[in-house]
Protein backbone atom coordinates (compact mmCIF):
# COMPACT_ATOMS: atom_id res chain seq x y z
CA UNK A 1 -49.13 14.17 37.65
CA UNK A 2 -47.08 15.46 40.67
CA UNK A 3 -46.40 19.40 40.04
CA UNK A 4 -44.21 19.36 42.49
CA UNK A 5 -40.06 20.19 42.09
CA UNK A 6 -37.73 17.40 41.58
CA UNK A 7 -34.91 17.10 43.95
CA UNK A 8 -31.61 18.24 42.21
CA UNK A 9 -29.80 15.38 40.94
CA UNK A 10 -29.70 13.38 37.72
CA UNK A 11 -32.63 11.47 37.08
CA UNK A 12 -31.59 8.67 34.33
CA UNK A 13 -35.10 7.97 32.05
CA UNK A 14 -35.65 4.87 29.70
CA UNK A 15 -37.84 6.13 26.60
CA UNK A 16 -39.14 3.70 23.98
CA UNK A 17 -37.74 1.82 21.51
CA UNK A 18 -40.01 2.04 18.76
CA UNK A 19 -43.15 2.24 20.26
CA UNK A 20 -44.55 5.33 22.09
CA UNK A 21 -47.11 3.48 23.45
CA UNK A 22 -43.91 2.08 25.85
CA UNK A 23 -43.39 4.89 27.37
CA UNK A 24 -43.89 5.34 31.13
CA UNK A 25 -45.91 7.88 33.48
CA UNK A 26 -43.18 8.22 35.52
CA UNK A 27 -40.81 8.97 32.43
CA UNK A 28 -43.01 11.22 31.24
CA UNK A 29 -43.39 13.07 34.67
CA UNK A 30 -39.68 13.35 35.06
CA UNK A 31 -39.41 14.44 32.39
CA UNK A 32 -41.86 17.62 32.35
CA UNK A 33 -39.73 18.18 35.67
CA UNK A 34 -36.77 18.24 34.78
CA UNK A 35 -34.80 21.98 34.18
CA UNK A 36 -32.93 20.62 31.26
CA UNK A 37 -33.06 16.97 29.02
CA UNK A 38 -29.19 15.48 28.21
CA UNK A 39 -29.43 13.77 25.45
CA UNK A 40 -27.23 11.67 22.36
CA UNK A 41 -29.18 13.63 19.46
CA UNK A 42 -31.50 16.53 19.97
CA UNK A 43 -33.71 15.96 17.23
CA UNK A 44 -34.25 12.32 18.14
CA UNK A 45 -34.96 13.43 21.82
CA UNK A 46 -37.05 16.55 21.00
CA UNK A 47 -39.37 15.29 18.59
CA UNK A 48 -39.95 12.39 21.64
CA UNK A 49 -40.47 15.44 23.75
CA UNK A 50 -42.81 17.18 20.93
CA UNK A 51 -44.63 13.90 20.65
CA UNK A 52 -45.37 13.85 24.55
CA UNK A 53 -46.17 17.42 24.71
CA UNK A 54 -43.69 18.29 26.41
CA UNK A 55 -41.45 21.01 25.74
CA UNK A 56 -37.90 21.25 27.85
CA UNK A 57 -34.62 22.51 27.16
CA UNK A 58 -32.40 20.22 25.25
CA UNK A 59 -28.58 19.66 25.96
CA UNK A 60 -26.55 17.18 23.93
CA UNK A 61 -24.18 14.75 25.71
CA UNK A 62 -22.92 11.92 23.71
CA UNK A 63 -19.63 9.97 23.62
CA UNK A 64 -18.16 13.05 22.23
CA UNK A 65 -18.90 15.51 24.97
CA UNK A 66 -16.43 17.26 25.80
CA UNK A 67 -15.30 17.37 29.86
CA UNK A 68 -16.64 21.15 29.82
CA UNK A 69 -19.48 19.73 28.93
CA UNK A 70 -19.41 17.26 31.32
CA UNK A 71 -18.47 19.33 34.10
CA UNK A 72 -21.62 22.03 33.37
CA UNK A 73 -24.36 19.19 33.54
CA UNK A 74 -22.71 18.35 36.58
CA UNK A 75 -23.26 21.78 38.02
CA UNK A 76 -26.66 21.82 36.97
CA UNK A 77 -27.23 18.92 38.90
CA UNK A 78 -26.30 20.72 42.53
CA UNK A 79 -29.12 23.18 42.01
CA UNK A 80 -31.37 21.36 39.47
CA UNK A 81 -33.21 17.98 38.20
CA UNK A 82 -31.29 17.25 35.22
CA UNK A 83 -32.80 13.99 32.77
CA UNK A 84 -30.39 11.92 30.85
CA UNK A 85 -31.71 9.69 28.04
CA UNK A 86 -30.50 8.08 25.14
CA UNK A 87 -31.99 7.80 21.63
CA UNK A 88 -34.12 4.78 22.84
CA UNK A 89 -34.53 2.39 25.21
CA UNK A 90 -32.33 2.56 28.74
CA UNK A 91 -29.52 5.01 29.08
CA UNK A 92 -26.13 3.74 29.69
CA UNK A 93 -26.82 0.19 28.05
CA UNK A 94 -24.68 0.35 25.65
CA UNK A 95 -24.97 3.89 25.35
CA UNK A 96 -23.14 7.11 26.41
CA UNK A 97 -23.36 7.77 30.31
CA UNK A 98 -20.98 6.13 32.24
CA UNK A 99 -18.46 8.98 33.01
CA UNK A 100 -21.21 11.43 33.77
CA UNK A 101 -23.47 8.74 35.99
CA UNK A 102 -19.63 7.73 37.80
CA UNK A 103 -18.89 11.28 38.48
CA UNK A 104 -22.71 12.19 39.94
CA UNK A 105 -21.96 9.35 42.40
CA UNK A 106 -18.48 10.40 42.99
CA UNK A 107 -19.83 13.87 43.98
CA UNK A 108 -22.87 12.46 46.07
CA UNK A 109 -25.11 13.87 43.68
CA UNK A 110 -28.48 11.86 43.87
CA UNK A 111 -28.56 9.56 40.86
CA UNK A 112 -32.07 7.97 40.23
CA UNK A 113 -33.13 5.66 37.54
CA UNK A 114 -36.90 5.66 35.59
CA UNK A 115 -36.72 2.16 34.22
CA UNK A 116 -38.54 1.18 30.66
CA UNK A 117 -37.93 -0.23 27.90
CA UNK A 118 -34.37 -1.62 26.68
CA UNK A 119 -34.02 -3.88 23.65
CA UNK A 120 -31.82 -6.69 25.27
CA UNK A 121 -34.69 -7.71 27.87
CA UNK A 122 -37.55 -7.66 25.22
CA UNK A 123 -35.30 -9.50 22.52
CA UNK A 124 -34.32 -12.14 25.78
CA UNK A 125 -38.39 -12.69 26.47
CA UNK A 126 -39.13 -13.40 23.56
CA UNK A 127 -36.56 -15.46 22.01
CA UNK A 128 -37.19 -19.07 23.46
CA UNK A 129 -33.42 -19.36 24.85
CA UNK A 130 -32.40 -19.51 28.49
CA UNK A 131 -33.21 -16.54 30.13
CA UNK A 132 -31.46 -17.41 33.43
CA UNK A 133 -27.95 -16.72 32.73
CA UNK A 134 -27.34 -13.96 30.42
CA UNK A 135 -24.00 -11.87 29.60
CA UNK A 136 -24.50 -9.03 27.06
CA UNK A 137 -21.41 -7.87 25.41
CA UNK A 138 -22.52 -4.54 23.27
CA UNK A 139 -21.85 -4.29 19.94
CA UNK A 140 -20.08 -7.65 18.01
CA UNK A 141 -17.17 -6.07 16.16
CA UNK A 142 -17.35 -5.66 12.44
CA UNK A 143 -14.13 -6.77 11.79
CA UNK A 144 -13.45 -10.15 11.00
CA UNK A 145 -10.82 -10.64 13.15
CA UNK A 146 -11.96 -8.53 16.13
CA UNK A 147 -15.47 -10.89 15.91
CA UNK A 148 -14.35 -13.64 15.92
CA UNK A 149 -11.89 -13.05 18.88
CA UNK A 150 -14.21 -11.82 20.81
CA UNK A 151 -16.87 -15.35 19.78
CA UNK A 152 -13.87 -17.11 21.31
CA UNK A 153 -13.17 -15.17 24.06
CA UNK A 154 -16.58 -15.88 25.28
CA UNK A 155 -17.07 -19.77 23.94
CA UNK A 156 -17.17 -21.34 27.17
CA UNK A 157 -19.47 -18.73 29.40
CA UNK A 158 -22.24 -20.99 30.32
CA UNK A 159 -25.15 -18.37 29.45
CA UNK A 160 -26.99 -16.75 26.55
CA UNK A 161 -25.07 -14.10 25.28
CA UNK A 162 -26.84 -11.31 23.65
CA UNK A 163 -25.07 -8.55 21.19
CA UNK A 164 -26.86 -5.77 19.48
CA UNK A 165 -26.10 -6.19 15.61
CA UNK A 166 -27.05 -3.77 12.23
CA UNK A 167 -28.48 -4.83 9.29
CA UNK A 168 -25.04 -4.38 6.85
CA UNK A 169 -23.22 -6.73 9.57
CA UNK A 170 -25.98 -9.42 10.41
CA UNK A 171 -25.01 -11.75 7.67
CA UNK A 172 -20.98 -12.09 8.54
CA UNK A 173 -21.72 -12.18 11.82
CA UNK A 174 -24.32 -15.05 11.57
CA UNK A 175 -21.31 -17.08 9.07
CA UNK A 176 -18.78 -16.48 12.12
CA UNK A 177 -20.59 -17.63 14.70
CA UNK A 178 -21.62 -20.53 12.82
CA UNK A 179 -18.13 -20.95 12.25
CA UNK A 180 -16.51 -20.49 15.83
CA UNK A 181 -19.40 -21.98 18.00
CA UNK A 182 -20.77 -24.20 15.70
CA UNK A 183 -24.06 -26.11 17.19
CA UNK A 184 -25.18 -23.55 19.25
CA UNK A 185 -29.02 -22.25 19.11
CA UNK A 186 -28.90 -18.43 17.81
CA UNK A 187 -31.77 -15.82 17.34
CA UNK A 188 -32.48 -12.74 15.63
CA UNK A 189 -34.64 -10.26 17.23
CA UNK A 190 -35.35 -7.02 15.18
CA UNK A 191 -37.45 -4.14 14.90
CA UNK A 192 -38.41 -4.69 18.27
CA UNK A 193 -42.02 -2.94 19.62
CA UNK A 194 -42.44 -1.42 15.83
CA UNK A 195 -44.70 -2.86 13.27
CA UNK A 196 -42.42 -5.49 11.20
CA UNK A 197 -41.39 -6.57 14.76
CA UNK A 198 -39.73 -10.42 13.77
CA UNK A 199 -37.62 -12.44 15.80
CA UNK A 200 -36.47 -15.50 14.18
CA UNK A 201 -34.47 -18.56 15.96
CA UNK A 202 -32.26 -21.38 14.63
CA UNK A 203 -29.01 -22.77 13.36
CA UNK A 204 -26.24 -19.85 12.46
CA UNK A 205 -25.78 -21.12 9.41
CA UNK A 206 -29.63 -21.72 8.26
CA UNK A 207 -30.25 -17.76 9.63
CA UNK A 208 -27.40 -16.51 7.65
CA UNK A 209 -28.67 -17.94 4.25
CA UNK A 210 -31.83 -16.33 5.03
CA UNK A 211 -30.21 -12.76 5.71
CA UNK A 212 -28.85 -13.17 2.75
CA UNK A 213 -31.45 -13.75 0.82
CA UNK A 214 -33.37 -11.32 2.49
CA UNK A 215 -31.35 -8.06 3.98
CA UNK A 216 -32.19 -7.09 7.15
CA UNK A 217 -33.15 -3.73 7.98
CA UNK A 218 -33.18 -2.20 11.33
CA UNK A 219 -31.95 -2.37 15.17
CA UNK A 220 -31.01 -5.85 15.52
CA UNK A 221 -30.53 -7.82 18.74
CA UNK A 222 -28.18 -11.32 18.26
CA UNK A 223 -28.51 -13.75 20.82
CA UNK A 224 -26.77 -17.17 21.40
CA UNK A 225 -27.75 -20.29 23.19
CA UNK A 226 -25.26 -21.39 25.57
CA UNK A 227 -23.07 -24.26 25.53
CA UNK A 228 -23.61 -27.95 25.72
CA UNK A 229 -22.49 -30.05 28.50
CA UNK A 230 -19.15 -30.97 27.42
CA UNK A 231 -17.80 -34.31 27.56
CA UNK A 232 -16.79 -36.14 30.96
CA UNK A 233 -12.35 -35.90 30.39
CA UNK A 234 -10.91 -39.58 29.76
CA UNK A 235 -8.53 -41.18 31.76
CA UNK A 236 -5.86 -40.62 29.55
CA UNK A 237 -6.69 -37.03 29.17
CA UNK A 238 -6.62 -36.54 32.95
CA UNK A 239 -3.78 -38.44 33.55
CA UNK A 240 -1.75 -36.55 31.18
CA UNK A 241 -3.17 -33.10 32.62
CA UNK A 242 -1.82 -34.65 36.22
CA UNK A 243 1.83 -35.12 34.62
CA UNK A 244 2.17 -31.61 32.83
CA UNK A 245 1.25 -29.92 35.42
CA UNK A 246 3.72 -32.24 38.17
CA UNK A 247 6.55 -30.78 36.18
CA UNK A 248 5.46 -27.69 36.91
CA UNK A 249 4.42 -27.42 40.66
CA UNK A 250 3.70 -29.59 44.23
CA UNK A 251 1.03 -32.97 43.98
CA UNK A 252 -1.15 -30.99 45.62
CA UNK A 253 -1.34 -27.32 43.00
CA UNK A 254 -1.31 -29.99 40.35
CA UNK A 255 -4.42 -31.84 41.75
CA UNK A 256 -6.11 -28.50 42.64
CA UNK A 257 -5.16 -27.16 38.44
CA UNK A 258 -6.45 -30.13 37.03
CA UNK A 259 -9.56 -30.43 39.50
CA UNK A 260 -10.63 -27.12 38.05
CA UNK A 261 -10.35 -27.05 34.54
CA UNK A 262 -12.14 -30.45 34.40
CA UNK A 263 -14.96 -29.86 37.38
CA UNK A 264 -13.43 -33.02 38.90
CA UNK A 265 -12.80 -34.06 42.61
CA UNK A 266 -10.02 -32.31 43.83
CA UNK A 267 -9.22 -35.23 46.56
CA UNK A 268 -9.76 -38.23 43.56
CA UNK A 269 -7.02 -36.52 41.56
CA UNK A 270 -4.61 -35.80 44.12
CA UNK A 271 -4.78 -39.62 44.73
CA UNK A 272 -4.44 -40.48 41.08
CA UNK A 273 -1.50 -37.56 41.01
CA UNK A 274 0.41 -39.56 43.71
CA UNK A 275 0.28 -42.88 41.90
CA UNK A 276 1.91 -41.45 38.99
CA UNK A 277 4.78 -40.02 40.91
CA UNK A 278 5.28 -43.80 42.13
């Protein structure tokens, strides 16, 4: 390993997410370089660091940290190599970091990143469902109302959306989506890298009776299938879509609304739109 000084900065390092055996030469290089390890939880981190043999000073910075604290990492940083990890897997996905990361940049402090492991890629390789669209939206809410408004919210993207999950929540969550986007593939990836590793694909509905039955324990990551192709608009439909929106503005804006929302040709329905002002 290089024994040479880090440049001052802020040197963002993935760690594992169950298995050590993940872990990078580069994290672990960084790491032994670094003058002092921010981190969510110093236990978590420094019995990583203990595991490695590594032994560096630990400071905690989590979404609780204060500005102060804030503020003396990013003093560190002008003079010293300063790490910032999470509890596992990728800092900043989904994961305290922003502010601090924003800031660095803000202040032309060199921010590098140490990529490695992070639970929404592995869960995404692995679970059979297009892989090239994906959004991923954090936690799903626990509430019922805040879930399901946020299933709707994101019906129509045309991609596999992937949420991280816990075990107490997997079951309503699996009900509600069966509920609000009902058809759509799903699967359940948990334990990921670890050695009850399981990730288990099918109908909402069939997944939630098994969750059920038998409680799942563990990170979880949730993914969903995206979207059929929907059905081609009839004539009726479009023709009634040209005449709401002629109350409302020019042939033209009308054709141009209705061409979107439907994927239609813009120049067909302005036609059709001036026929039905006739």
């Amino acid at each position: 390993m290089d024994t040479q000084p880090l440049t001052p900065g802020l040197y963002i390092v993935a760690t594992p997410i169950g298995n050590l055996g993940d872990v990078t030469r580069r994290a672990i290089d960084t790491l032994e370089r670094c003058a002092v390890v921010a981190c969510e939880d110093t236990r978590v981190t420094g019995k990583l660091l203990n595991l490695l043999g590594l032994h560096r000073p630990l400071r905690r910075y989590d979404d609780h940290a204060s500005e102060a604290a804030r503020e003396a990492l990013l003093a560190e940083m002008g003079h010293s190599p300063v790490a910032l990890v999470s509890d596992a897997g990728t800092p900043l996905i989904s994961d305290p970091g922003y502010r601090l990361v924003r800031e660095a940049r803000a202040r032309g402090i060199t921010v590098t990143s140490i990529p490695g492991a992070s639970a929404v890629v592995t869960a995404l390789s692995m679970a059979g469902l297009p892989t090239d669209r994906f959004l991923f939206a954090g936690f799903l809410p626990g509430k019922d109302k805040a879930r399901a408004d946020v299933l709707d919210e994101l019906s129509a993207v045309r991609a596999t959306l992937v949420f991280y999950d816990t075990g107490p929540r997997l079951v309503a969550s699996l009900e509600a989506i069966a509920e609000r986007l009902p058809g759509r593939e799903v699967a359940v990836a948990r334990e990921l890298t670890k050695l009850h590793e399981e990730c288990r694909a099918g109908p909402a509905q069939e997944l939630a009776a098994h969750y059920a039955a038998n409680p799942a324990k563990g990170e979880i990551v949730l993914l969903i299938g995206p979207p059929g192709e929907a059905e081609a608009p009839t004539e009726d439909v479009i023709d009634a879509d040209l005449r709401a929106a002629l109350a409302e503005m020019s042939t033209s804006q009308a054709a141009g609304k209705v061409a979107k929302a439907h994927g239609l040709d813009r120049k067909a329905l302005y036609a059709r739109a001036m026929a039905l002002k006739e």
